[in-house]
C-alpha atoms as a PDB file:
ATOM      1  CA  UNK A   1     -16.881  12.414 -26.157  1.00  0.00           C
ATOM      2  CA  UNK A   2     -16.514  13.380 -22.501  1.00  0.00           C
ATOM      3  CA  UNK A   3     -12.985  14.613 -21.718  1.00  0.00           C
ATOM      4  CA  UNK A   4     -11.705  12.188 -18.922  1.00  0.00           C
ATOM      5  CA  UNK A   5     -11.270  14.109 -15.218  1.00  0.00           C
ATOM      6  CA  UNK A   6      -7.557  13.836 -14.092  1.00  0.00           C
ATOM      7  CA  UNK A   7      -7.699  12.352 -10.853  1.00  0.00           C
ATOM      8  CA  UNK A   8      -5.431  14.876  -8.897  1.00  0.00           C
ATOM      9  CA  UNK A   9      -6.447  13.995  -5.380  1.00  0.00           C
ATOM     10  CA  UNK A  10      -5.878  10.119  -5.637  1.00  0.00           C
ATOM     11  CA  UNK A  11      -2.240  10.901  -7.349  1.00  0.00           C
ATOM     12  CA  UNK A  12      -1.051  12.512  -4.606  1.00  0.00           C
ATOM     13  CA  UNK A  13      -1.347   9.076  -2.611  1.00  0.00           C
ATOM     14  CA  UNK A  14      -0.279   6.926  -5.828  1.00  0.00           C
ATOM     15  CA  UNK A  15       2.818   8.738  -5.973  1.00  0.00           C
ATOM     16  CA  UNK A  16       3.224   8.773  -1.687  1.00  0.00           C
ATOM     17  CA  UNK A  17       2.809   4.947  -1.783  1.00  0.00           C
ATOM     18  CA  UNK A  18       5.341   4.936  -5.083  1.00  0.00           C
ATOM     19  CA  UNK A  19       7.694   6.611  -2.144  1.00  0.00           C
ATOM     20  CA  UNK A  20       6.930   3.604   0.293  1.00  0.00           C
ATOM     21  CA  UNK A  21       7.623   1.340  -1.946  1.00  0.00           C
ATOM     22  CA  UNK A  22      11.127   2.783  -3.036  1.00  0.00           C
ATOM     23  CA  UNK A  23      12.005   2.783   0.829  1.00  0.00           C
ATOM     24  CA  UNK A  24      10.870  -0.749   1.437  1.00  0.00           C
ATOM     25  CA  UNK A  25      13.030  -1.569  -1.596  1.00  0.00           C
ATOM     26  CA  UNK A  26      15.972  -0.255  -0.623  1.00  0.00           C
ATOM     27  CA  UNK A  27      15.760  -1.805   2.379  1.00  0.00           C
ATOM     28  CA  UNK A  28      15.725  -4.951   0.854  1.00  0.00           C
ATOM     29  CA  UNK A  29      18.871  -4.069  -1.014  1.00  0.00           C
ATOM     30  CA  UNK A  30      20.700  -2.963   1.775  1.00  0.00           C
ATOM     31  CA  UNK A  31      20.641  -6.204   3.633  1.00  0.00           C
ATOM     32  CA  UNK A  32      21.237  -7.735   0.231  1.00  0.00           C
ATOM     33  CA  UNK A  33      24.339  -5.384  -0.263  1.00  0.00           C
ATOM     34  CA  UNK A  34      25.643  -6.167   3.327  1.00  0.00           C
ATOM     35  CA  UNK A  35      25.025  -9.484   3.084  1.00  0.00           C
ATOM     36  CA  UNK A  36      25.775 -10.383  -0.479  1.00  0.00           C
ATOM     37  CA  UNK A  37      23.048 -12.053  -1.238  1.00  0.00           C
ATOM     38  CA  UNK A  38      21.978 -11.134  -4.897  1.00  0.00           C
ATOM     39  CA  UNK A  39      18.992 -13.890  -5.504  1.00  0.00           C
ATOM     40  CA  UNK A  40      16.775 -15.297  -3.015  1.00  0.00           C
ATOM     41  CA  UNK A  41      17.474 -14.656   0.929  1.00  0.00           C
ATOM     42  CA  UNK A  42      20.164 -17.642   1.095  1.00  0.00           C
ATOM     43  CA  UNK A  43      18.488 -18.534   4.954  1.00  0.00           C
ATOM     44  CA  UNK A  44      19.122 -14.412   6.382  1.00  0.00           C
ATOM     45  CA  UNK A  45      15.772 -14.120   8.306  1.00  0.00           C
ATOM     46  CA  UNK A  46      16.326 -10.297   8.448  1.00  0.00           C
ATOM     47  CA  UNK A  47      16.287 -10.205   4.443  1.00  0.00           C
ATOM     48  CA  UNK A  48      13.057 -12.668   4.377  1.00  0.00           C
ATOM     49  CA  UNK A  49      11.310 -10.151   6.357  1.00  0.00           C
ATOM     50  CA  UNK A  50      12.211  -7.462   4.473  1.00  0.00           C
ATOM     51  CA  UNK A  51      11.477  -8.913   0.977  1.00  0.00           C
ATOM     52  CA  UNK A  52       8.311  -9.894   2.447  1.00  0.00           C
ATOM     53  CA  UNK A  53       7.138  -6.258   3.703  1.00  0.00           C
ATOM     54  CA  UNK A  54       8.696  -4.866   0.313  1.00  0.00           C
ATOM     55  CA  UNK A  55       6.019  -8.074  -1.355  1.00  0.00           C
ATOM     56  CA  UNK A  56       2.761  -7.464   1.080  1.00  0.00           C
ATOM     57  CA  UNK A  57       2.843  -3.358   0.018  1.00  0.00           C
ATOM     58  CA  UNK A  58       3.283  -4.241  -3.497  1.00  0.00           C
ATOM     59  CA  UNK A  59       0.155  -6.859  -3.170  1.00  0.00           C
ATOM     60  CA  UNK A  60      -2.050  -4.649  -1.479  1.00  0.00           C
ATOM     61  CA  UNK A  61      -1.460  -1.219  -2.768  1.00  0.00           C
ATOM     62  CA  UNK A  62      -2.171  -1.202  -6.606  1.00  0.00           C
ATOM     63  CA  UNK A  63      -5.951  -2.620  -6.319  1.00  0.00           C
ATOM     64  CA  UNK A  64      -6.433  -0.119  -3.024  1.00  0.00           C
ATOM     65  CA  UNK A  65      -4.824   2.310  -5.424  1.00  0.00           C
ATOM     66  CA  UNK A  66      -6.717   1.828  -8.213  1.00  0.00           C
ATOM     67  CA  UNK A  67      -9.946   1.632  -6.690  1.00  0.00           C
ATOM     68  CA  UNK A  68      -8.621   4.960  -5.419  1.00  0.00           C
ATOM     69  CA  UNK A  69      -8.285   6.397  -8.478  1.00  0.00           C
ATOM     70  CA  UNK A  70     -11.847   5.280  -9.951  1.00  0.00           C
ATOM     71  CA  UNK A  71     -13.812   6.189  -6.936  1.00  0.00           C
ATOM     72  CA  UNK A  72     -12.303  10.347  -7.485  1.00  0.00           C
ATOM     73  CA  UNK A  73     -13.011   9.681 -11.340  1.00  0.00           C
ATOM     74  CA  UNK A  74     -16.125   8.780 -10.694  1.00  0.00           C
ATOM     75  CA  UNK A  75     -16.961  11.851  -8.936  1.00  0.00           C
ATOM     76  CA  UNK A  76     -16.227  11.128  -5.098  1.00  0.00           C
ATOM     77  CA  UNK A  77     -15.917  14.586  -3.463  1.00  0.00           C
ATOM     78  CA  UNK A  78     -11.425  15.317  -3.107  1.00  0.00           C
ATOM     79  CA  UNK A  79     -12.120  15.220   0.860  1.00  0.00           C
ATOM     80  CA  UNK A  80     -13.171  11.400   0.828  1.00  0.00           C
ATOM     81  CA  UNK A  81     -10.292  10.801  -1.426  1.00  0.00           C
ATOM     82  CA  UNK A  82      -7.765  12.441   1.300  1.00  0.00           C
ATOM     83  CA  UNK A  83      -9.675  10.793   3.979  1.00  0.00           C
ATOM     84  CA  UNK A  84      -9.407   7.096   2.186  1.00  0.00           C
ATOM     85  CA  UNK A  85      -5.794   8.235   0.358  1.00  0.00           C
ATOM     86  CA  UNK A  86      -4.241   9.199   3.951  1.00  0.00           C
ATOM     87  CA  UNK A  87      -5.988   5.980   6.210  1.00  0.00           C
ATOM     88  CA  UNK A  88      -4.653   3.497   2.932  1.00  0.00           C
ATOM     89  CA  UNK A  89      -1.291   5.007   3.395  1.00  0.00           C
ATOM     90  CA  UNK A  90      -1.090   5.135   7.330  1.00  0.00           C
ATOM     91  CA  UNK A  91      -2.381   1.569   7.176  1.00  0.00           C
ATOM     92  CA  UNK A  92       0.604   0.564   5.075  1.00  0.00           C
ATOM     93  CA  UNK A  93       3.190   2.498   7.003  1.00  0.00           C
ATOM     94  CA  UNK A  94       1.449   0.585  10.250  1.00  0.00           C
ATOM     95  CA  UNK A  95       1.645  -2.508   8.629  1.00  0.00           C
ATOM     96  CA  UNK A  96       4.950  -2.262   7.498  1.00  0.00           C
ATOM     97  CA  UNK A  97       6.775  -0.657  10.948  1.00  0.00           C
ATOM     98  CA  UNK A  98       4.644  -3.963  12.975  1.00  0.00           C
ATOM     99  CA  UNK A  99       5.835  -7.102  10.289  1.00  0.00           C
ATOM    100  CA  UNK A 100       9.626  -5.363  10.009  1.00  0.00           C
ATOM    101  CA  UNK A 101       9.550  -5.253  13.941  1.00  0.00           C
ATOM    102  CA  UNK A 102       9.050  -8.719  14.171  1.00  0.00           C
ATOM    103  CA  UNK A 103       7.697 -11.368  11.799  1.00  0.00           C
ATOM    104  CA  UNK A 104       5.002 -12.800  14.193  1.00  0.00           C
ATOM    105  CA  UNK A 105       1.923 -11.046  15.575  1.00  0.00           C
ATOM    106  CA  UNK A 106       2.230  -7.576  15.785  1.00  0.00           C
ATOM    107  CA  UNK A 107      -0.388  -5.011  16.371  1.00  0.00           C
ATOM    108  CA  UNK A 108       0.918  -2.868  13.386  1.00  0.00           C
ATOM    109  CA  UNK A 109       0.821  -5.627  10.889  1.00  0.00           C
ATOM    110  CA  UNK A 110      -2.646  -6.374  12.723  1.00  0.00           C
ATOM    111  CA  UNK A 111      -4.364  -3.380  12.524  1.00  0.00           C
ATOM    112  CA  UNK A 112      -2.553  -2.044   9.138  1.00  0.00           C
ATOM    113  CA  UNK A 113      -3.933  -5.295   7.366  1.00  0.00           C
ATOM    114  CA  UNK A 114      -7.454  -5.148   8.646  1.00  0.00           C
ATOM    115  CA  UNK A 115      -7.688  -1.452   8.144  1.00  0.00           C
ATOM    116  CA  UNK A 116      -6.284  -1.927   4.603  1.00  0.00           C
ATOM    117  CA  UNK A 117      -8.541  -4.489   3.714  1.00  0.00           C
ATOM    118  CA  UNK A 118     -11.621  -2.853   5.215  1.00  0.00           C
ATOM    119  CA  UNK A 119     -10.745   0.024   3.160  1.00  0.00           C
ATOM    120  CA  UNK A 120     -10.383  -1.940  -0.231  1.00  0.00           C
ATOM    121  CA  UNK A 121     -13.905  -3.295   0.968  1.00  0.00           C
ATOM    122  CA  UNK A 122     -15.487  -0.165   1.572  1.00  0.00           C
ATOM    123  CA  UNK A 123     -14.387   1.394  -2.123  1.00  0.00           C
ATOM    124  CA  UNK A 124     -14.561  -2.175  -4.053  1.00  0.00           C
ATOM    125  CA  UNK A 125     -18.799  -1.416  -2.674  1.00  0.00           C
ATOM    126  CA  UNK A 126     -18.632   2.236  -3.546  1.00  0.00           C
ATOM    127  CA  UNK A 127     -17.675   1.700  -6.662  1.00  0.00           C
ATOM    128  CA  UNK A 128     -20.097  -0.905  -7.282  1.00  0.00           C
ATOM    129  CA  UNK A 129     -23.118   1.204  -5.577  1.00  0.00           C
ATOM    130  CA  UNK A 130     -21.758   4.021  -8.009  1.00  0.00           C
ATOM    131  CA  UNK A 131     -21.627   1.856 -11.191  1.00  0.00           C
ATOM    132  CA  UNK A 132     -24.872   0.402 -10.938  1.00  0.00           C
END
């Protein structure tokens, strides 16, 4: 049995995006702490917005993540894991700064959602083109 390759190069931006994450969340619970609001956002816009950037990173990031991850195990040269790792990321951080600046159009939450979905694209084919 092949030994499986650790994929070193796409954990570096799993455990970045683990770091987004944790400071999305505790955004969330500072406006819950502040507020008092333990379930829900009891009507506070400012904590709906924030549970809802917290939500759209944790919807997007584990399949961009994971496709990540299979792409470098699959043999994908460590630069085009840096290059997709670092745009996925950026894309997130642009995506969150535009929808907590305002919860309508925003050119962050714009261009972070159409980058991050072009990039989930773009490996969701590579990884097919490389399976087949």
């Amino acid at each position: 049995m092949a030994a499986i390759m650790f994929p070193a190069t796409a954990a570096i931006y799993c455990a970045l995006s683990v770091l987004l994450v944790l400071v999305l969340a505790m955004r969330v619970v500072t406006v819950r702490r502040s507020e008092q609001i333990g379930i829900g956002d009891d009507g506070n816009r400012r904590l709906a917005r924030r549970i809802r950037v917290h939500a759209n990173a944790l919807e997007n990031l584990p399949l961009a993540l994971l496709l990540l991850v299979l792409l470098e195990m699959s043999g994908v040269a460590s630069a085009w894991i840096h290059g997709l790792g670092a745009t996925l990321l950026a894309a997130r951080v642009w995506h969150a700064s535009g929808l907590s600046a305002r919860s309508g159009y925003s050119l962050g939450r714009f261009w972070g959602t159409l980058v991050t979905w072009l990039l989930m694209l773009g490996m969701a084919g590579g990884l097919l083109l490389r399976s087949l």
